[in-house]
N, C-alpha and C. Protein backbone atom coordinates (compact mmCIF):
# COMPACT_ATOMS: atom_id res chain seq x y z
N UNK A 1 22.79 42.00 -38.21
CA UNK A 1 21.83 41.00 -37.77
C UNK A 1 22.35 39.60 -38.02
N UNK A 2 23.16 39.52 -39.03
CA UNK A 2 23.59 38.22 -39.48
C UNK A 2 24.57 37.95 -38.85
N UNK A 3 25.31 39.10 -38.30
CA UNK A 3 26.61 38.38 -37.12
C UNK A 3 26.44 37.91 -35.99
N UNK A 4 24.96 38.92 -35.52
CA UNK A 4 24.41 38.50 -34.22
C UNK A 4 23.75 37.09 -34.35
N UNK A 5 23.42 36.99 -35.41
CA UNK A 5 23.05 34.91 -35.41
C UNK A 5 24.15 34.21 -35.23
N UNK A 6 24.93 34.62 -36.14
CA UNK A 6 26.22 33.84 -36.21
C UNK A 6 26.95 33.44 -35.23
N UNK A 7 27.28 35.31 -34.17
CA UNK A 7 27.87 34.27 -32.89
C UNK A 7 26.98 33.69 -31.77
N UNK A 8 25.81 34.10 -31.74
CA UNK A 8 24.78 32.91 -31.05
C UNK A 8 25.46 31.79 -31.53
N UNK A 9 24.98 31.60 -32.66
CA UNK A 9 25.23 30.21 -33.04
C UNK A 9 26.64 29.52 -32.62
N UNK A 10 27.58 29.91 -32.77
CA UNK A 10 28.73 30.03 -32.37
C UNK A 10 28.97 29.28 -31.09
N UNK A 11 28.22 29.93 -29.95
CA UNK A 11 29.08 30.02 -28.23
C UNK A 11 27.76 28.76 -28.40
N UNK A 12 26.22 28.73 -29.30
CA UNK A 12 25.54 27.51 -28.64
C UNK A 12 26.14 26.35 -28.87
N UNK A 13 26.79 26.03 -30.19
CA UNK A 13 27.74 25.00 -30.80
C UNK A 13 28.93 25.03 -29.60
N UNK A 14 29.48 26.03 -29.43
CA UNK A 14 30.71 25.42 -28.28
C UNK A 14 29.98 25.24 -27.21
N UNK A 15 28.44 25.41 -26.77
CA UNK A 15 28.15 24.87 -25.22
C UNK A 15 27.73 23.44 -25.51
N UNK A 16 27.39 23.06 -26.45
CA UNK A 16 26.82 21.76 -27.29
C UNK A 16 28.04 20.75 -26.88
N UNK A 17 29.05 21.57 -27.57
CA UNK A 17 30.36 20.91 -27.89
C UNK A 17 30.82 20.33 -26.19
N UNK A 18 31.05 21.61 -25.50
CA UNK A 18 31.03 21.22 -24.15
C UNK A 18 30.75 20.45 -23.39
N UNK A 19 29.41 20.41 -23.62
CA UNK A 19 28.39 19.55 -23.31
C UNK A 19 28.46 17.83 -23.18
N UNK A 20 28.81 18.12 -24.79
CA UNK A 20 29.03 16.64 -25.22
C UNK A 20 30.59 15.95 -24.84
N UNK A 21 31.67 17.16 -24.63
CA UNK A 21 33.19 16.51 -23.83
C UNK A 21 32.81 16.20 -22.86
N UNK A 22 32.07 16.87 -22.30
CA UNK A 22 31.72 16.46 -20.61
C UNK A 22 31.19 15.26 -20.70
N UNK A 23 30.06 15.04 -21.11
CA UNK A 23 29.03 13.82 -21.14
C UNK A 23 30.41 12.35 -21.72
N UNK A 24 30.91 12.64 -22.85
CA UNK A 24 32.15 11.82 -23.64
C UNK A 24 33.01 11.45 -22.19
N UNK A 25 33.29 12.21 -21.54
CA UNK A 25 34.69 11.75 -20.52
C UNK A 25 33.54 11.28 -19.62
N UNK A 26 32.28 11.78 -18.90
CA UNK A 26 31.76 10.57 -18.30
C UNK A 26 31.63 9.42 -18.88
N UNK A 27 31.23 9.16 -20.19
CA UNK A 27 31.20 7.82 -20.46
C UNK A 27 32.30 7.07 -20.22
N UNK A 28 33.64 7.76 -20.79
CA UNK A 28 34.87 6.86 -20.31
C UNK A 28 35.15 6.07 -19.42
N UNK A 29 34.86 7.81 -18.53
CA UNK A 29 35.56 6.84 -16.87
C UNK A 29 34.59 6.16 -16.92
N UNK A 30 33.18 5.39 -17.12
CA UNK A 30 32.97 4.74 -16.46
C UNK A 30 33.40 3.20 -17.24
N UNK A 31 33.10 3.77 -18.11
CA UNK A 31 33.34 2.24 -19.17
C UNK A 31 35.27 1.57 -19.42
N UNK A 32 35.53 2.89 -19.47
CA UNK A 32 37.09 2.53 -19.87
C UNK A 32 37.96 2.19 -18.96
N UNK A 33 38.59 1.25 -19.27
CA UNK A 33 39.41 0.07 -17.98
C UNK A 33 41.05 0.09 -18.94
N UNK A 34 42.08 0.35 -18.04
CA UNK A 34 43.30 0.21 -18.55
C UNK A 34 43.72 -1.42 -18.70
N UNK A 35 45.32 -1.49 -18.77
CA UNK A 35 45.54 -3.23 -18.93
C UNK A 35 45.38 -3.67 -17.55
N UNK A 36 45.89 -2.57 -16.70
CA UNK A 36 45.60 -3.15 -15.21
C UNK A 36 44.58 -3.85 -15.05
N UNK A 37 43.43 -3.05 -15.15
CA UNK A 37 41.95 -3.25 -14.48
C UNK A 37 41.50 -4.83 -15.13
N UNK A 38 41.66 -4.23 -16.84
CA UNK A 38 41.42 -5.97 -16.96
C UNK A 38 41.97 -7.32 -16.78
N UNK A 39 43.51 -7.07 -16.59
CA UNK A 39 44.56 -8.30 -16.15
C UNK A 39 44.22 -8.94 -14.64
N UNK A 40 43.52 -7.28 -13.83
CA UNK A 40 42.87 -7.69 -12.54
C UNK A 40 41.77 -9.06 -12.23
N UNK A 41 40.35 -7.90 -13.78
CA UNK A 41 39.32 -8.84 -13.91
C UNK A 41 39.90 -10.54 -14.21
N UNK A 42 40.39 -10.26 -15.32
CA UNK A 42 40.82 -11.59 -16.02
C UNK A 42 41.35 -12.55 -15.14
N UNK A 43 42.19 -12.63 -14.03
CA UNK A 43 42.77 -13.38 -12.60
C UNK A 43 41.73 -13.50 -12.45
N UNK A 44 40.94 -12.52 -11.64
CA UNK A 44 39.66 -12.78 -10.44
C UNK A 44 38.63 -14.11 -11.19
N UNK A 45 38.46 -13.88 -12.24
CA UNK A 45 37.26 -14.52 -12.74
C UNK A 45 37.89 -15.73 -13.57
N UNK A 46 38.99 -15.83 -13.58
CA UNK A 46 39.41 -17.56 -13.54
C UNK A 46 40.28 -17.90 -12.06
N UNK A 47 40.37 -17.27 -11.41
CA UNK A 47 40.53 -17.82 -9.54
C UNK A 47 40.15 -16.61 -8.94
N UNK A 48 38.82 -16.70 -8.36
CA UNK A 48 39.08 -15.75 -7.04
C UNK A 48 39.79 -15.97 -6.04
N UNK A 49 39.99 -16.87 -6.14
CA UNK A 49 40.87 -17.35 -4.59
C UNK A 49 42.46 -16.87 -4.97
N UNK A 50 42.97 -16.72 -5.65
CA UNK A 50 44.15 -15.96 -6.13
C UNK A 50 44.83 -15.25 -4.98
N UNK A 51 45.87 -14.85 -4.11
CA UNK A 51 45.78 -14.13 -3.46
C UNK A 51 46.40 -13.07 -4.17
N UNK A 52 46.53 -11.46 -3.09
CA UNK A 52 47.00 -10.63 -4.25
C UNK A 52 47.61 -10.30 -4.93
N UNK A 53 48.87 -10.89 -4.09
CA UNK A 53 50.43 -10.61 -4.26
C UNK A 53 50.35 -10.94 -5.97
N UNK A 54 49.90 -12.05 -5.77
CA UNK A 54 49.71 -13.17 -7.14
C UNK A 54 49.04 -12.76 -8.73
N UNK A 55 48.14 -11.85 -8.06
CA UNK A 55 47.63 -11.53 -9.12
C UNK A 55 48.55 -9.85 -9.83
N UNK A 56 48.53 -9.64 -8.53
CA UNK A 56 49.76 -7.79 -8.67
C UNK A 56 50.89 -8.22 -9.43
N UNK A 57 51.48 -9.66 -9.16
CA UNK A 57 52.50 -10.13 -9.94
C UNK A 57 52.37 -10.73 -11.52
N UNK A 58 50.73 -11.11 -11.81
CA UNK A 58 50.52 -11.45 -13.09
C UNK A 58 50.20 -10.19 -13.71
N UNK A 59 50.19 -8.91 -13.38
CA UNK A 59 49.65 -7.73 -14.28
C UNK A 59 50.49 -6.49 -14.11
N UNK A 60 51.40 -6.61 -13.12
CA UNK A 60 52.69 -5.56 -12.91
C UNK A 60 52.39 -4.58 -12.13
N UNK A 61 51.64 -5.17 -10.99
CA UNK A 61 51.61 -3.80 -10.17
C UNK A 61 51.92 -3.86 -8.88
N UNK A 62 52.32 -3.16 -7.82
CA UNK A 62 52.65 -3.54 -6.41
C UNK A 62 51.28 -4.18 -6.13
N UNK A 63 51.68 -4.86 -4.92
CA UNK A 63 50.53 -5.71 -3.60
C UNK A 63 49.69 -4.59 -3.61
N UNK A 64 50.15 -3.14 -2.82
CA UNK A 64 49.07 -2.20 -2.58
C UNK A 64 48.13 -1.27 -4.01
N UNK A 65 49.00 -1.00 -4.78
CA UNK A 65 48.37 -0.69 -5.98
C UNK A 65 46.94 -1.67 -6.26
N UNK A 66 47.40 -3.12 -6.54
CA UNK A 66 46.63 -3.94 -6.93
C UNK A 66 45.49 -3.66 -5.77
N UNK A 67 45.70 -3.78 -4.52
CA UNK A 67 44.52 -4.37 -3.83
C UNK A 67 43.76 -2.91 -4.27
N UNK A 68 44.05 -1.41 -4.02
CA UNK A 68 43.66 -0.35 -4.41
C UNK A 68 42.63 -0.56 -5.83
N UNK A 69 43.17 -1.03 -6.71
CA UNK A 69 42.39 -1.35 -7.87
C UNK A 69 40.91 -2.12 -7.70
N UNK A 70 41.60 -3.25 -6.61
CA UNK A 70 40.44 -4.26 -6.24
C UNK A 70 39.42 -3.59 -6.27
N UNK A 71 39.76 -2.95 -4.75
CA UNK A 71 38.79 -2.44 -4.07
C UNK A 71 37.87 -1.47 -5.05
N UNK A 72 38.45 -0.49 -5.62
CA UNK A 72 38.00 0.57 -6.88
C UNK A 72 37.21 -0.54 -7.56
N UNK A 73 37.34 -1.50 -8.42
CA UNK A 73 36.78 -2.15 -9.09
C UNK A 73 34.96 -2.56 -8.72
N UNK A 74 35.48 -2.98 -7.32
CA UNK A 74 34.38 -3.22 -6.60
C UNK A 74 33.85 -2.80 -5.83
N UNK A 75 34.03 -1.47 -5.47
CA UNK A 75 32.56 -0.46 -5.50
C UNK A 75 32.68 0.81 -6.40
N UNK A 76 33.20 0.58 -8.14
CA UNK A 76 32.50 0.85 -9.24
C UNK A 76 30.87 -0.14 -9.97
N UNK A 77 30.76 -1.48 -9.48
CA UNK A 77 30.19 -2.19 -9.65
C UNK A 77 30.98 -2.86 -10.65
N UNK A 78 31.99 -2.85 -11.00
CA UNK A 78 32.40 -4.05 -11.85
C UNK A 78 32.35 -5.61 -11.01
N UNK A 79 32.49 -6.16 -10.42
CA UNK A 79 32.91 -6.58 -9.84
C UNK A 79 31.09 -7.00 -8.88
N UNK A 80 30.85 -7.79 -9.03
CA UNK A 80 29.30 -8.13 -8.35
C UNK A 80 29.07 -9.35 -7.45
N UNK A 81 30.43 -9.95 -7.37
CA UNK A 81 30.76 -10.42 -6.59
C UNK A 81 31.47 -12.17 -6.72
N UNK A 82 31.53 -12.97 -5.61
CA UNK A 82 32.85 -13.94 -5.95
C UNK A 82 32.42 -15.47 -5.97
N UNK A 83 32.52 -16.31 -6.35
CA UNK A 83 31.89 -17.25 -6.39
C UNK A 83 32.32 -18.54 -6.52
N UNK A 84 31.95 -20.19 -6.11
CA UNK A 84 32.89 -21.37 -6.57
C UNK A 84 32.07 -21.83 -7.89
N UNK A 85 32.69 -22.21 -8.52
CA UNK A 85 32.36 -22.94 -9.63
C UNK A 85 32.14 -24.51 -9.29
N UNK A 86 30.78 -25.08 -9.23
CA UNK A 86 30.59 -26.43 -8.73
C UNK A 86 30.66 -27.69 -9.96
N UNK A 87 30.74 -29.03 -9.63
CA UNK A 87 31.28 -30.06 -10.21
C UNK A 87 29.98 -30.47 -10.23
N UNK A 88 28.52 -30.17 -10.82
CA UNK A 88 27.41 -30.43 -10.89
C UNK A 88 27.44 -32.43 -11.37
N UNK A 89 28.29 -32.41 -12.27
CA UNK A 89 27.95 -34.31 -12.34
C UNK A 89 28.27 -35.02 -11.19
N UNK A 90 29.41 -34.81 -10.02
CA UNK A 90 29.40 -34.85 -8.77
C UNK A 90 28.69 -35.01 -7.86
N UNK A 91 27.83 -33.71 -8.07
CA UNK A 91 26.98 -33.79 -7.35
C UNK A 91 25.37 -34.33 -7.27
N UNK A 92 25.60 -34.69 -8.15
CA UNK A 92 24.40 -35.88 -8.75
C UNK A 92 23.65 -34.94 -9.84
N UNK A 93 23.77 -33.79 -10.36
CA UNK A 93 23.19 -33.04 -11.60
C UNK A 93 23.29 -33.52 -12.73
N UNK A 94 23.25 -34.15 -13.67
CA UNK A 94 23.58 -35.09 -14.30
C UNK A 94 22.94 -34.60 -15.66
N UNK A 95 21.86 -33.83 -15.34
CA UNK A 95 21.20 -33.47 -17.06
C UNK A 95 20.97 -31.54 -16.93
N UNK A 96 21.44 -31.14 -18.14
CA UNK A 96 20.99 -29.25 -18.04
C UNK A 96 20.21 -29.35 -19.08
N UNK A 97 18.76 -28.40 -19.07
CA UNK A 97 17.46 -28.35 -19.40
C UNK A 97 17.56 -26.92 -19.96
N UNK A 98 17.85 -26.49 -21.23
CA UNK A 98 17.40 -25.61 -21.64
C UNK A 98 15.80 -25.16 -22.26
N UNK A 99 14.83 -24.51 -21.50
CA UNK A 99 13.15 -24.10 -22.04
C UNK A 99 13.21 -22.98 -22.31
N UNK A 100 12.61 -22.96 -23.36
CA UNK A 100 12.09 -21.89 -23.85
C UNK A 100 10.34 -21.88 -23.97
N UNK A 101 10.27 -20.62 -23.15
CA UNK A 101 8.94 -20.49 -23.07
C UNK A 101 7.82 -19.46 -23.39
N UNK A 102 7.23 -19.49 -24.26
CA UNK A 102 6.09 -18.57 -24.14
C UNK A 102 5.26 -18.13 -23.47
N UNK A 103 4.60 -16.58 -23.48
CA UNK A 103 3.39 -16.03 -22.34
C UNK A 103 2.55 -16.31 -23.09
N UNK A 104 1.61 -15.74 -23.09
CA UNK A 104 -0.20 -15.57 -23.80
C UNK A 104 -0.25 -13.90 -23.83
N UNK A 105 0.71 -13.52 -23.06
CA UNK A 105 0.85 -12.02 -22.53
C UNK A 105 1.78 -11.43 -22.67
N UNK A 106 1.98 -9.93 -23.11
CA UNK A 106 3.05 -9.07 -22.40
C UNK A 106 3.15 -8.42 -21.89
N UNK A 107 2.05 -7.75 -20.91
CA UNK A 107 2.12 -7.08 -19.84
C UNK A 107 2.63 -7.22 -18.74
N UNK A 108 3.21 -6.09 -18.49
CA UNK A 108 4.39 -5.90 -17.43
C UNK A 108 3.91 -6.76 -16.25
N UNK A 109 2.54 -6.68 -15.54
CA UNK A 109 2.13 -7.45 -14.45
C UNK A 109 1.77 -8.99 -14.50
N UNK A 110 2.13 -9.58 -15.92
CA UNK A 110 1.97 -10.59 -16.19
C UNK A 110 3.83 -11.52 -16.26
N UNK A 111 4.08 -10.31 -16.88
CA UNK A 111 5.67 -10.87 -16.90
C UNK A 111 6.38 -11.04 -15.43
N UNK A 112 6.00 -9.77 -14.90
CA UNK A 112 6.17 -10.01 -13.09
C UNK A 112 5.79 -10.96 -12.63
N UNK A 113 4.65 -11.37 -12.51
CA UNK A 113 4.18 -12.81 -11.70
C UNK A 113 5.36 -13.98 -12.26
N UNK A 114 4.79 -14.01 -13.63
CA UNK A 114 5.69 -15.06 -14.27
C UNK A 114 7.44 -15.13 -13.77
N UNK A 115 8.04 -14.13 -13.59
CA UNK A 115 9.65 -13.98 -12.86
C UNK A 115 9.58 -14.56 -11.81
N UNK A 116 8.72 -13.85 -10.40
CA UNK A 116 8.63 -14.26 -9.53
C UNK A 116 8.56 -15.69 -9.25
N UNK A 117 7.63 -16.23 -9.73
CA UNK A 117 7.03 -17.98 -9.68
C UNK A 117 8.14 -18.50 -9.97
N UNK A 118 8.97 -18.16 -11.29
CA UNK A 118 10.64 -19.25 -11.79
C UNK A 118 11.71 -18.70 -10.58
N UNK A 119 11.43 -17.39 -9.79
CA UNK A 119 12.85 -17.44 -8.85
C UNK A 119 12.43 -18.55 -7.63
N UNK A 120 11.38 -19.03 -7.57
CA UNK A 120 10.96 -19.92 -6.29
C UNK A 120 11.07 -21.49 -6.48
N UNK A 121 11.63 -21.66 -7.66
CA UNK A 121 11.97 -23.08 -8.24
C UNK A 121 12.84 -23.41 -8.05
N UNK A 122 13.10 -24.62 -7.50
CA UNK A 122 14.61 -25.20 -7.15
C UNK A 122 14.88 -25.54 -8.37
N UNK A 123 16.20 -25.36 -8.89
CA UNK A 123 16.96 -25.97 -10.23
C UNK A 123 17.20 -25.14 -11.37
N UNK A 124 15.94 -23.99 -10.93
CA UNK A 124 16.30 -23.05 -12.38
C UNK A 124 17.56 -21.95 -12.10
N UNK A 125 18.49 -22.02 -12.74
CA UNK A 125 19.77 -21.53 -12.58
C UNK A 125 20.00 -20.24 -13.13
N UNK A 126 19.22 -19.96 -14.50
CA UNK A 126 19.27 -18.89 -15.58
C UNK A 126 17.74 -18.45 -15.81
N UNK A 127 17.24 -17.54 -16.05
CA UNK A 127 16.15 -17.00 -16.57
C UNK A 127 16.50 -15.91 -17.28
N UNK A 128 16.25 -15.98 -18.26
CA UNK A 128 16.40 -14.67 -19.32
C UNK A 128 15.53 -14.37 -20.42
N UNK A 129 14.91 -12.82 -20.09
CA UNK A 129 13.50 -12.42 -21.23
C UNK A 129 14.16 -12.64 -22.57
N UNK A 130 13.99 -12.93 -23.58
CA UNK A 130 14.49 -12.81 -24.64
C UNK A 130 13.61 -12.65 -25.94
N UNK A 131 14.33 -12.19 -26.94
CA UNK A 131 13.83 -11.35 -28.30
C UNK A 131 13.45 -12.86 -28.81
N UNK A 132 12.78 -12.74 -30.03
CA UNK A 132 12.56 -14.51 -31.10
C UNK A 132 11.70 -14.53 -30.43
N UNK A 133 11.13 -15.78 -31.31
CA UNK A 133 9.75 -16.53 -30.90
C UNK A 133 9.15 -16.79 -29.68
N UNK A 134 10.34 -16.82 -28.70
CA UNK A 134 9.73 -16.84 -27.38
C UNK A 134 10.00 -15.65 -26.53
N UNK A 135 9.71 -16.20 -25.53
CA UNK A 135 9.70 -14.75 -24.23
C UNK A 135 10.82 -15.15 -23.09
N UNK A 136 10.82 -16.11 -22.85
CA UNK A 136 11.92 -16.85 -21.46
C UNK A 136 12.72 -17.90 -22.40
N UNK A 137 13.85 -17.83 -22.02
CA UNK A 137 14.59 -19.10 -21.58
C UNK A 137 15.44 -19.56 -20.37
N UNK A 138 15.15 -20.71 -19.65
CA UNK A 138 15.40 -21.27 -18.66
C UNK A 138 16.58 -22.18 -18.81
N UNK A 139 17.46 -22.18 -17.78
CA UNK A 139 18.48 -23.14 -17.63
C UNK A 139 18.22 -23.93 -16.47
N UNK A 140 17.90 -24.94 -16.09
CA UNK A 140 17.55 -25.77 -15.35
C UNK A 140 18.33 -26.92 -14.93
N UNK A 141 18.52 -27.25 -13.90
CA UNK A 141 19.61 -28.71 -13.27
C UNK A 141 19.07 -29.37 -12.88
N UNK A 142 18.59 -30.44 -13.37
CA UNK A 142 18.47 -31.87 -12.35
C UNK A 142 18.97 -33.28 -12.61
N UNK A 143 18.92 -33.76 -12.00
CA UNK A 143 19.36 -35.00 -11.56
C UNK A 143 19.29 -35.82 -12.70
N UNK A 144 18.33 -35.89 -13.16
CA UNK A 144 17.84 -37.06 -14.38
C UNK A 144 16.57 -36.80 -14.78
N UNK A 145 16.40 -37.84 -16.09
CA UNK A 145 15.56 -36.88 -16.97
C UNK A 145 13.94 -37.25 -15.76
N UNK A 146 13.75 -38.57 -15.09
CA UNK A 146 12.89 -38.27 -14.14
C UNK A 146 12.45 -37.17 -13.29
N UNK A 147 13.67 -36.36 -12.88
CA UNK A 147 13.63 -35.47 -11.91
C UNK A 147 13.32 -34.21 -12.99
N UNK A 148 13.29 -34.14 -14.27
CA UNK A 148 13.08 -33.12 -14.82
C UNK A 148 11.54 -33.43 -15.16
N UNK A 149 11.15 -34.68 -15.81
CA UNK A 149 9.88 -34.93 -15.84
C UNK A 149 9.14 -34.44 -14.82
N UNK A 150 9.07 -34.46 -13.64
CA UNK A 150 8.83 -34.05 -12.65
C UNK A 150 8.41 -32.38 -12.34
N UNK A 151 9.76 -31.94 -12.45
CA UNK A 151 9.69 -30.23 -12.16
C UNK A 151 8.68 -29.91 -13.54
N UNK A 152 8.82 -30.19 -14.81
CA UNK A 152 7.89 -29.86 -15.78
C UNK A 152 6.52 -30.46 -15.42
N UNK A 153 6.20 -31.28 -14.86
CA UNK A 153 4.35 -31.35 -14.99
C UNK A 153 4.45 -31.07 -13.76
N UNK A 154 5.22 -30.46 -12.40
CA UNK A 154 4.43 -29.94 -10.80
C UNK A 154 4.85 -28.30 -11.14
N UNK A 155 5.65 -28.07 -11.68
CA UNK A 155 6.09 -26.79 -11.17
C UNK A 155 5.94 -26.12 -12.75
N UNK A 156 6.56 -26.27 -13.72
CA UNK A 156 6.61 -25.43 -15.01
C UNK A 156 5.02 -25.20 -15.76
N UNK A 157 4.50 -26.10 -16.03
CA UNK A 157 3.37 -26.17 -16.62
C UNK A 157 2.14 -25.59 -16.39
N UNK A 158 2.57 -25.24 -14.48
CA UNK A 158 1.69 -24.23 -13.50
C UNK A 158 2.18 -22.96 -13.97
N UNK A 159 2.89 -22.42 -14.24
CA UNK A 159 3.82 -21.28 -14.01
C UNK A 159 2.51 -20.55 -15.21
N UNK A 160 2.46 -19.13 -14.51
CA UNK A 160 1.55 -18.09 -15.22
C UNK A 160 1.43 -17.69 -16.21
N UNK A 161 0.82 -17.80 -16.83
CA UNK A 161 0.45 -17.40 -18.36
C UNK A 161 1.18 -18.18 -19.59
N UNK A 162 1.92 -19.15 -19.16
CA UNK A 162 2.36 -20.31 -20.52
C UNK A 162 1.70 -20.76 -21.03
N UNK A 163 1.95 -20.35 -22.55
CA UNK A 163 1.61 -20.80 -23.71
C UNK A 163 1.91 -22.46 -24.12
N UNK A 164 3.25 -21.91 -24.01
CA UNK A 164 4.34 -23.47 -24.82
C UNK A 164 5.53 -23.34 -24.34
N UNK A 165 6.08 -24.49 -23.86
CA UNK A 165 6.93 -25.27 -23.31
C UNK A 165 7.90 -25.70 -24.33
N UNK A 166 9.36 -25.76 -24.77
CA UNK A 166 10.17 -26.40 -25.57
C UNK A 166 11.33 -26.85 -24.90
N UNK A 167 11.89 -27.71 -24.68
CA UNK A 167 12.52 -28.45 -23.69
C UNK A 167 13.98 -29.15 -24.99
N UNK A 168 15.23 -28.40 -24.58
CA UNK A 168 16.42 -28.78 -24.88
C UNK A 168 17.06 -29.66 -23.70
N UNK A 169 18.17 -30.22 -24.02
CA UNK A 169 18.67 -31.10 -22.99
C UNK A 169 20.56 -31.29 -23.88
N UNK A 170 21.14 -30.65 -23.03
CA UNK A 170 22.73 -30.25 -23.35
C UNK A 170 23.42 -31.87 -23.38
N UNK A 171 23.96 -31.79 -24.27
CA UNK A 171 24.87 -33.29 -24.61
C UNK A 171 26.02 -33.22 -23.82
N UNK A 172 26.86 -32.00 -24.01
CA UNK A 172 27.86 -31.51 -23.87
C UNK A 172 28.21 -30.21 -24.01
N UNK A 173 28.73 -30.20 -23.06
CA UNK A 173 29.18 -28.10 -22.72
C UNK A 173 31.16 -27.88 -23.68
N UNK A 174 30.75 -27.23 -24.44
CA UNK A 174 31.83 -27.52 -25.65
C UNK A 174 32.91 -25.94 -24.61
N UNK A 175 34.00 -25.89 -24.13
CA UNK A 175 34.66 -25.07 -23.67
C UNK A 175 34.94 -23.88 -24.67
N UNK A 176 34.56 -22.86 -24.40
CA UNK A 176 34.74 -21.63 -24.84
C UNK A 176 35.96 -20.35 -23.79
N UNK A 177 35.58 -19.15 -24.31
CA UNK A 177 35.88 -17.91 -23.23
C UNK A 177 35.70 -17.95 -21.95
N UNK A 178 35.88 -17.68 -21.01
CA UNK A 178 35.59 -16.97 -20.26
C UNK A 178 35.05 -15.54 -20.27
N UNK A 179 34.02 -15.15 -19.42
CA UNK A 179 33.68 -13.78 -19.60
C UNK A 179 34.54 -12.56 -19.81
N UNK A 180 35.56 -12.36 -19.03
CA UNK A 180 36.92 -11.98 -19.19
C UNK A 180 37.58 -11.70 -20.45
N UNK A 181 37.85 -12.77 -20.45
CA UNK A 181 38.33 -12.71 -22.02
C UNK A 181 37.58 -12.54 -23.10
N UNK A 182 36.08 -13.02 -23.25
CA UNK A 182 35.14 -12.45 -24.45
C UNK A 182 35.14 -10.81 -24.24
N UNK A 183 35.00 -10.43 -23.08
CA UNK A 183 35.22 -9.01 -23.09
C UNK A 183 36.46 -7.97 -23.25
N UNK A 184 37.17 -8.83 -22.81
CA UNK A 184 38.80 -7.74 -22.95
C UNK A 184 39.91 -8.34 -23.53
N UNK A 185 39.36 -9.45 -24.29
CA UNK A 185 40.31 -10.34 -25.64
C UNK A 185 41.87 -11.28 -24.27
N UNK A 186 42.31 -11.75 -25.30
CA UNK A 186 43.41 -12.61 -24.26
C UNK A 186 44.87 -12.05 -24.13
C-alpha cells in the first residue's frame, strides 16, 4: 500500500515537474531576448530612422537576419511602435506640469469616467493610476504658466470625482537612460 502511494506520488511530482518545464520555457521565450534582440531594441529606440544595414552592422548580424529579427520583434509585441521625439521649447511648450490627483472614489465606473475625460484634454501627455496618497498623476504641456492656469480651472477641476489637485512644474529634465538601456544595461 505504501509503494502504491509512493509511485503515485512519484509520476504526480514528475507531471508537476513537467508541467512546470513547460510553463518555465514558455516564460522564456517570451521574456528572454539574446544580445541580438537587445542591440536591435537599443538602435531602434535611440534612432528609428537608423536604416538596417546600420543597425545589422552595430550588433553583428547580416541585413536579412537583422530585418528578420525586426520584423519577429514586432509582431511579438515588443516593439509598439516608432516615433519622433519633439523639441517642445521650440515649439512654444515652454512649462511640464506634473498633478497629482485624487478621486473621492474607487470604483471601477468612477475611475473609467475619470480616464476617459483626461484622454480628451489637449496637453495631457502621461496619465498614470498610481499607488501613495494619490490615485493619478498627470504630465501635462503648455505653453506658459497662463495656459496652464487655464487648462486647471476649464478643464481639470471639472474632471470627475476630484478630490485634490497638486500641481508640480519641472525646472529641468536632468538626462538619464534610455528605456533600452534601463532595461538591458549598456
Amino acid at each position: 500500500m505504501d509503494q502504491a502511494k509512493s509511485l503515485q506520488s512519484c509520476a504526480l511530482l514528475r507531471y508537476h515537474s513537467h508541467e512546470f518545464t513547460v510553463l518555465e520555457a514558455k516564460l522564456r521565450n517570451f521574456v528572454e531576448m539574446d544580445k541580438f534582440d537587445a542591440g536591435i531594441l537599443k538602435s531602434l529606440t535611440s534612432n528609428a530612422r537608423l536604416p538596417v544595414s546600420a543597425i545589422a552592422e552595430a550588433v553583428g548580424l547580416s541585413q536579412s537576419a537583422c530585418t528578420r529579427r525586426i520584423q519577429a520583434l514586432e509582431a511579438k509585441g515588443f516593439v509598439h511602435g516608432y516615433s519622433a521625439r519633439l523639441a517642445r521649447r521650440k515649439l512654444g511648450f515652454k512649462i511640464t506640469a506634473l498633478v497629482d490627483i485624487t478621486l473621492g472614489t474607487q470604483v471601477e465606473e468612477d475611475l473609467a469616467a475619470f480616464e476617459a475625460e483626461v484622454a480628451s484634454i489637449a496637453g495631457i501627455v502621461e496619465c498614470a493610476l498610481v499607488s501613495g496618497g494619490q490615485d493619478y498623476r498627470l504630465k501635462i504641456l503648455c505653453r506658459d504658466l497662463d495656459d496652464y492656469e487655464r487648462l486647471h480651472r476649464e478643464r481639470l477641476g471639472r474632471l470627475p470625482g476630484v478630490v485634490t489637485i497638486n500641481s508640480s512644474f519641472v525646472l529641468r529634465n536632468v538626462p538619464t537612460r534610455g528605456e533600452a538601456d534601463a532595461l538591458f544595461g549598456e
